[in-house]
C-alpha atoms as a PDB file:
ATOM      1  CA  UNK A   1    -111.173 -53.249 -19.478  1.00  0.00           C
ATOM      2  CA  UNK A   2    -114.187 -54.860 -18.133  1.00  0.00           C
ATOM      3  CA  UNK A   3    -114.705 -54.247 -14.306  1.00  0.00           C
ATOM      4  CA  UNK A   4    -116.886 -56.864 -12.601  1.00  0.00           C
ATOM      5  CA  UNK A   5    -118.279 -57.399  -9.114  1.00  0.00           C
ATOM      6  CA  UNK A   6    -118.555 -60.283  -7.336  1.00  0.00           C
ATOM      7  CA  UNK A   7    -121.793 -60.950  -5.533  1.00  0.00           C
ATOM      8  CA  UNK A   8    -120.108 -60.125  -2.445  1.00  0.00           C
ATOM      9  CA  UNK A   9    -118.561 -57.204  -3.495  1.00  0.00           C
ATOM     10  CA  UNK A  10    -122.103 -55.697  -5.310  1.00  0.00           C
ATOM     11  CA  UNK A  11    -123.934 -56.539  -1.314  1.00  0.00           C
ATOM     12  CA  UNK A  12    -120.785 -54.017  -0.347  1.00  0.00           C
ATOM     13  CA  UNK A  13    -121.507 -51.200  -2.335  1.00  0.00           C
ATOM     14  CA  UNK A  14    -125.271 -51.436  -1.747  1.00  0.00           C
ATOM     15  CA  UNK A  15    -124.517 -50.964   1.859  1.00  0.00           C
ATOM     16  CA  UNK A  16    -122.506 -47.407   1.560  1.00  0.00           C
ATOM     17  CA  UNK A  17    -123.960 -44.030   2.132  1.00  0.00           C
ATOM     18  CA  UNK A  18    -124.776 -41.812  -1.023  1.00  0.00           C
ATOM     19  CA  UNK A  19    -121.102 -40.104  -0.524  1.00  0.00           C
ATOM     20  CA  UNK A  20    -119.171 -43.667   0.244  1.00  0.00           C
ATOM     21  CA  UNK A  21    -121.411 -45.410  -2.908  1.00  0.00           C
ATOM     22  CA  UNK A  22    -120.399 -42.631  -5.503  1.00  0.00           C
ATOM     23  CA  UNK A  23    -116.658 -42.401  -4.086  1.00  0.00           C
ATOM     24  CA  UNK A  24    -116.618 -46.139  -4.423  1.00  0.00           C
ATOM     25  CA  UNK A  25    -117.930 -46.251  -7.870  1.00  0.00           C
ATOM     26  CA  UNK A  26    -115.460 -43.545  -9.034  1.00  0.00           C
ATOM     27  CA  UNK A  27    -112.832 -45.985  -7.862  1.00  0.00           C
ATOM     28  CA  UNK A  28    -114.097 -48.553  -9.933  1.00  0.00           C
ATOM     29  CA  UNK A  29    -114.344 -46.688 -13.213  1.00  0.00           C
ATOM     30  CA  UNK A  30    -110.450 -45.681 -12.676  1.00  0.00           C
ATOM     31  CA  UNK A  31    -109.959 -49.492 -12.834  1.00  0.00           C
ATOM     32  CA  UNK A  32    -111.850 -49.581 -16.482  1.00  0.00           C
ATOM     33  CA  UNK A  33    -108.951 -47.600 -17.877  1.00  0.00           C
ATOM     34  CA  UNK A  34    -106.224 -48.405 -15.228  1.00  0.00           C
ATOM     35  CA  UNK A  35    -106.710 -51.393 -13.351  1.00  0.00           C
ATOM     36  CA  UNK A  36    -102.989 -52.609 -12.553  1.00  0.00           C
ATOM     37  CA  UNK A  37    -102.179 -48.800 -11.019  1.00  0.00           C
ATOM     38  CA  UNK A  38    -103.098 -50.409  -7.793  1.00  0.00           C
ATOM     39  CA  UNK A  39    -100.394 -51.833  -5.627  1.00  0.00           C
ATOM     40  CA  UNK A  40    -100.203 -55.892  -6.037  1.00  0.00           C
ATOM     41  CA  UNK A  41    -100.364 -57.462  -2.659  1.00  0.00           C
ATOM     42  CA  UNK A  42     -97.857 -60.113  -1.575  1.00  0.00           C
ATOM     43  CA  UNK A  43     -97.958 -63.548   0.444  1.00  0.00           C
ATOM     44  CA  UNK A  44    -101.223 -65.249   1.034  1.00  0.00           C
ATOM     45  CA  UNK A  45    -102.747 -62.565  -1.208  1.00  0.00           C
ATOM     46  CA  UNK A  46    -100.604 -62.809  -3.959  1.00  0.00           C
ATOM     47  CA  UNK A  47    -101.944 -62.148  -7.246  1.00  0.00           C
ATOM     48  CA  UNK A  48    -104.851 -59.943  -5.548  1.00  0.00           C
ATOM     49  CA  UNK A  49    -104.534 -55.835  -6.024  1.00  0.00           C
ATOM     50  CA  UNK A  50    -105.942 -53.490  -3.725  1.00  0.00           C
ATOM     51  CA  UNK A  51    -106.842 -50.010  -4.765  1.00  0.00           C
ATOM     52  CA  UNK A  52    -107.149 -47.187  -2.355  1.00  0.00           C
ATOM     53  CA  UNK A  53    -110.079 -44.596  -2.299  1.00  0.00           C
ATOM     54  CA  UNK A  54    -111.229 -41.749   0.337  1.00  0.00           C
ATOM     55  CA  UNK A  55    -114.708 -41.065   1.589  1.00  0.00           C
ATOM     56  CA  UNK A  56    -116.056 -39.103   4.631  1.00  0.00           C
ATOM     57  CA  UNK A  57    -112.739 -39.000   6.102  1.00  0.00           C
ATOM     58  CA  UNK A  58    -112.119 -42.866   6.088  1.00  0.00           C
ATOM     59  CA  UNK A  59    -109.581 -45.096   3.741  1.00  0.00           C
ATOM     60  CA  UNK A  60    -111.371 -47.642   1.879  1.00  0.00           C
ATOM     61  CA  UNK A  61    -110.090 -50.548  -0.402  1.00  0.00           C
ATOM     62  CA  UNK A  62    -111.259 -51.995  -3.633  1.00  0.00           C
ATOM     63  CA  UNK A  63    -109.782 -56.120  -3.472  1.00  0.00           C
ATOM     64  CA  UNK A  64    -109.567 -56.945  -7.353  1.00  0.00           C
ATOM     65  CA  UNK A  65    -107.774 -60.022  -9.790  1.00  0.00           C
ATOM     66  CA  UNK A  66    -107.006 -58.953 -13.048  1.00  0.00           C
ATOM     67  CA  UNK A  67    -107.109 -61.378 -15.966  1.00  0.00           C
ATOM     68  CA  UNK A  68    -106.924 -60.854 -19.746  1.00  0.00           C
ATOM     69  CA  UNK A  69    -109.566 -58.734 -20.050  1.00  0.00           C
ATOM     70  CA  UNK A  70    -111.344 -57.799 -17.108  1.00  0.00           C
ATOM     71  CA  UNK A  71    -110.932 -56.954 -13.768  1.00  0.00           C
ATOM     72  CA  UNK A  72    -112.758 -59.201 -10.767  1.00  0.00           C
ATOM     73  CA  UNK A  73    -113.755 -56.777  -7.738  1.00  0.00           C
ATOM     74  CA  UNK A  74    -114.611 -59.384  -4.270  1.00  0.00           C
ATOM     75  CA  UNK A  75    -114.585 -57.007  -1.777  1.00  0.00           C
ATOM     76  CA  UNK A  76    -115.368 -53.362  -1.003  1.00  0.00           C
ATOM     77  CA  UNK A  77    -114.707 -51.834   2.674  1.00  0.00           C
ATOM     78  CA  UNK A  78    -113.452 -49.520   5.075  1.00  0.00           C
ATOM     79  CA  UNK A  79    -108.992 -50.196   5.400  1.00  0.00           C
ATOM     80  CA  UNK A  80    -109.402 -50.759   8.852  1.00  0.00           C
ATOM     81  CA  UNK A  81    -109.474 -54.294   9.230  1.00  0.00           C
ATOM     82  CA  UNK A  82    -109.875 -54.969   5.861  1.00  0.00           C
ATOM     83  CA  UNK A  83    -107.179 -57.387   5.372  1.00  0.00           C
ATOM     84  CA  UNK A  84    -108.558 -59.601   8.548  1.00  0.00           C
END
């Protein structure tokens, strides 16, 4: 499956740290080949999936729609407050 980021979610990634940015893209090629393994998200967010990755010691989330035949990513970040 196609993964594609969102403007949003590209300015994200460019703002990690080497370790953060390759942990993050590893998380997005699992999506290529797996992308409704994340858990779907419910109430205001429903429809949007939210896949879990580790870096440095901190949770992150990838905030995706899948479609057909590709996968939307809008927003990269640390879990804390990521759902604000």
């Amino acid at each position: 499956m196609m993964v594609l980021l969102s403007r949003a979610a590209a300015k994200d990634l460019k703002k990690f740290d080497p370790s953060v940015y390759q942990k993050a893209l590893d998380a997005l090629n699992h999506l290529e080949t797996h992308p409704l393994a994340a858990r779907r998200l419910q109430g205001s967010l429903d429809g949007v999936r939210a896949f879990g990755f580790h870096a440095a010691g901190v949770a992150y989330r990838l905030a995706y729609i899948v479609d057909a035949d590709r996968c939307l990513v809008f927003l990269i970040g640390p879990h804390e407050g990521f759902y604000a």
